[in-house]
Protein backbone atom coordinates (compact mmCIF):
# COMPACT_ATOMS: atom_id res chain seq x y z
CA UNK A 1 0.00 0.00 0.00
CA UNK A 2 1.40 3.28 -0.81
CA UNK A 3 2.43 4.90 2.22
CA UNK A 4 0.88 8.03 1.61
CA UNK A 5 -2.29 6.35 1.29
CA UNK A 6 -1.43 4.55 4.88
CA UNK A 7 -0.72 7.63 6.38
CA UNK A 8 -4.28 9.06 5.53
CA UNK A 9 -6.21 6.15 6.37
CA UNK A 10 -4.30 6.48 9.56
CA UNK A 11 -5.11 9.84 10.38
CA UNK A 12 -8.60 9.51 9.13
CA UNK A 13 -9.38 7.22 11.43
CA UNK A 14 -7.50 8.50 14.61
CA UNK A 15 -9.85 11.78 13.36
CA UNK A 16 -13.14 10.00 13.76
CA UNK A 17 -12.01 8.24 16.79
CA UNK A 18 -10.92 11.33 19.07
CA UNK A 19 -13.72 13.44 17.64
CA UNK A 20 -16.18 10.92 18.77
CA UNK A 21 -14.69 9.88 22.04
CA UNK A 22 -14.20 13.63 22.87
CA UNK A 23 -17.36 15.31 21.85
CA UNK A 24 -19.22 11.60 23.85
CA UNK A 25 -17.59 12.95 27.00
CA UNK A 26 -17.79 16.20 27.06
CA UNK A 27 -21.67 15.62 26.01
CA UNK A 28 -22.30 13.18 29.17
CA UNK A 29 -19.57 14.96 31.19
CA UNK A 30 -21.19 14.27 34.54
CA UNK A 31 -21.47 10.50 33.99
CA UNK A 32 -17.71 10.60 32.56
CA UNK A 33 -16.94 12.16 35.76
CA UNK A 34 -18.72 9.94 37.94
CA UNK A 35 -17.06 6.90 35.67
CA UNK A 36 -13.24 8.63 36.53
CA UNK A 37 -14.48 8.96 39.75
CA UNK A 38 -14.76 5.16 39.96
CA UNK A 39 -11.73 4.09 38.71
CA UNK A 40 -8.95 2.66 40.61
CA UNK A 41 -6.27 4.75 39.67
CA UNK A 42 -8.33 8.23 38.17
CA UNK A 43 -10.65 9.02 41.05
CA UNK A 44 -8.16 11.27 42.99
CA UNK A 45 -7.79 12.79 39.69
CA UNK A 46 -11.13 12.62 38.08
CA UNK A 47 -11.94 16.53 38.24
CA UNK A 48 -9.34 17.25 36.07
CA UNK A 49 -9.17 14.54 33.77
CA UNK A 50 -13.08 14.66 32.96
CA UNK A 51 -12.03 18.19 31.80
CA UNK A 52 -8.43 17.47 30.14
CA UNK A 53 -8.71 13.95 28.40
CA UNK A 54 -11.75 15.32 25.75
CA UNK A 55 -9.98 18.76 24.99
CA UNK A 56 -6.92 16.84 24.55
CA UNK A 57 -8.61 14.08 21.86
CA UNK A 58 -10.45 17.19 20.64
CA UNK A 59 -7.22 19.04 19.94
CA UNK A 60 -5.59 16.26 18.57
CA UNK A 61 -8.55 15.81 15.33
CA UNK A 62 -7.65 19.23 15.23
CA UNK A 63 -4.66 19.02 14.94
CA UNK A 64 -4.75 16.09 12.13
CA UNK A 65 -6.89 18.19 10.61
CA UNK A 66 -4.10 21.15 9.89
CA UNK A 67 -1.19 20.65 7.76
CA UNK A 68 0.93 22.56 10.00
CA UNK A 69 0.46 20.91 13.40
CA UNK A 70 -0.31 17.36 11.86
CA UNK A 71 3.30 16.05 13.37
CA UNK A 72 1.78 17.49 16.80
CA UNK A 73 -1.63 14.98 16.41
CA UNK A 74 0.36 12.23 15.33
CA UNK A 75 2.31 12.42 18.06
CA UNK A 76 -0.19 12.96 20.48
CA UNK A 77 -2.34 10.20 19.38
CA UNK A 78 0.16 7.89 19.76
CA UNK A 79 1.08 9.36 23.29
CA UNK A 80 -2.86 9.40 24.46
CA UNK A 81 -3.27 5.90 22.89
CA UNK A 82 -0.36 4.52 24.78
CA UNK A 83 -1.75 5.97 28.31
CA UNK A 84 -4.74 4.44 27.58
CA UNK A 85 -3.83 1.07 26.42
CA UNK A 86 -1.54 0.93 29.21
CA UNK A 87 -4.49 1.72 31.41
CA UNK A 88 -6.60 -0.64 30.20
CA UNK A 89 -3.87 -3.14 30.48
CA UNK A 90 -3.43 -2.74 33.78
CA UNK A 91 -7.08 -3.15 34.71
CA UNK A 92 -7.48 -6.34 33.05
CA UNK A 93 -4.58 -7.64 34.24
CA UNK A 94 -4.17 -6.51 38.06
CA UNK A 95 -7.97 -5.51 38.96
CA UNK A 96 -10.06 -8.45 39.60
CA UNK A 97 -12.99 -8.67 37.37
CA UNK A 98 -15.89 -8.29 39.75
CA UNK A 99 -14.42 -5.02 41.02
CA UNK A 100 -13.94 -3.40 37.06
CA UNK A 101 -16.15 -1.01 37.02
CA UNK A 102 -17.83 0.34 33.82
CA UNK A 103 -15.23 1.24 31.09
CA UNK A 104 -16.55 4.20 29.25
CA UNK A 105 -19.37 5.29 27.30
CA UNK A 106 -20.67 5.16 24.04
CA UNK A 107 -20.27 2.51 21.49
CA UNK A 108 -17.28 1.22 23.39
CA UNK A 109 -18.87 1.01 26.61
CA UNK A 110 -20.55 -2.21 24.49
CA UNK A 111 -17.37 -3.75 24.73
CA UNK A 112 -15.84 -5.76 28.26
CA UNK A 113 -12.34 -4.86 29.27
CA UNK A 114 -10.42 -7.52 27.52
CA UNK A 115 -12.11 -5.78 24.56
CA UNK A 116 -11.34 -2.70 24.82
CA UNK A 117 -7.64 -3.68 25.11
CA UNK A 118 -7.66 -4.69 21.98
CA UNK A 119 -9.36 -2.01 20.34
CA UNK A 120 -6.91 0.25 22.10
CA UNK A 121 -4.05 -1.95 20.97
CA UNK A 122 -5.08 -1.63 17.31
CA UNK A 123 -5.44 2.52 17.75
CA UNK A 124 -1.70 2.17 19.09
CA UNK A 125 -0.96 0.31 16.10
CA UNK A 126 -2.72 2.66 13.70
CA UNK A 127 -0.95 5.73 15.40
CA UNK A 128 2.48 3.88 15.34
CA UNK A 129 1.86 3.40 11.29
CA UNK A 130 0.68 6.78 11.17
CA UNK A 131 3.92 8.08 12.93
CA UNK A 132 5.92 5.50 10.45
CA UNK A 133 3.77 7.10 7.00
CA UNK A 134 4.54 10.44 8.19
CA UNK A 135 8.59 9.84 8.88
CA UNK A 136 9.07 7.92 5.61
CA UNK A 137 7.40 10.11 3.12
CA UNK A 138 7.10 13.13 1.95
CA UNK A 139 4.00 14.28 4.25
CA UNK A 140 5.96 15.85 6.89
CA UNK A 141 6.87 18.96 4.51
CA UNK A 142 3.29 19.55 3.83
């Protein structure tokens, strides 16, 4: 596949992704809120991530969006998408399954834990081939 092509595919899809999760939370931000509040390892933090995590995916569409900051989303998407796998990761792993509480909301909160893992896994992978596109071709001069 050409790697242009890659790379657009790529970002088209890390697009639709952050705009979706982003504009989901900041839409049901009270229930996101509660959700951080929850968590094992967010609730002393969930104040300021309810606020920070859907700017942050919001910013980085945005940035994928404009030529000029492109490098900025690709990079960030594969920096978000690591925390979050790595989240994830540890939750299935170290959390015992009756105590998970719910994951998230929209059409992920369909999916169970183990789930999720992998759909964040293949985001990381998508961002990582993203990153590789945009290193190996001509794309970062645009």
């Amino acid at each position: 596949m050409n790697k242009k092509l890659l790379f657009n595919v790529a970002t088209q899809l890390l697009i639709l992704l952050f705009t979706y999760t982003g504009i989901s939370k900041l839409l049901v931000y009270s229930t996101f809120k509660m959700q951080l509040e929850r968590q094992p390892l967010t609730s002393n933090f969930a104040i300021s991530l309810a606020i920070i995590l859907p700017i942050a995916e919001l910013l980085i569409a945005l940035f994928l969006l404009t030529n000029r900051m492109k490098r900025f989303g690709i990079y960030g998407s594969l920096g978000l998408m690591l925390m979050f796998t790595l989240y994830v990761a540890y939750m299935v792993i170290f959390v015992p399954h009756s105590q998970l509480p719910c994951s998230c909301g929209g059409i992920i909160k369909e999916m169970n834990w183990t789930q999720h893992l992998y759909f964040n896994i293949l985001f990381t992978i998508i961002a990582l081939l993203g990153l590789w596109t945009y290193n190996k071709t001509s794309i970062a001069k645009y």
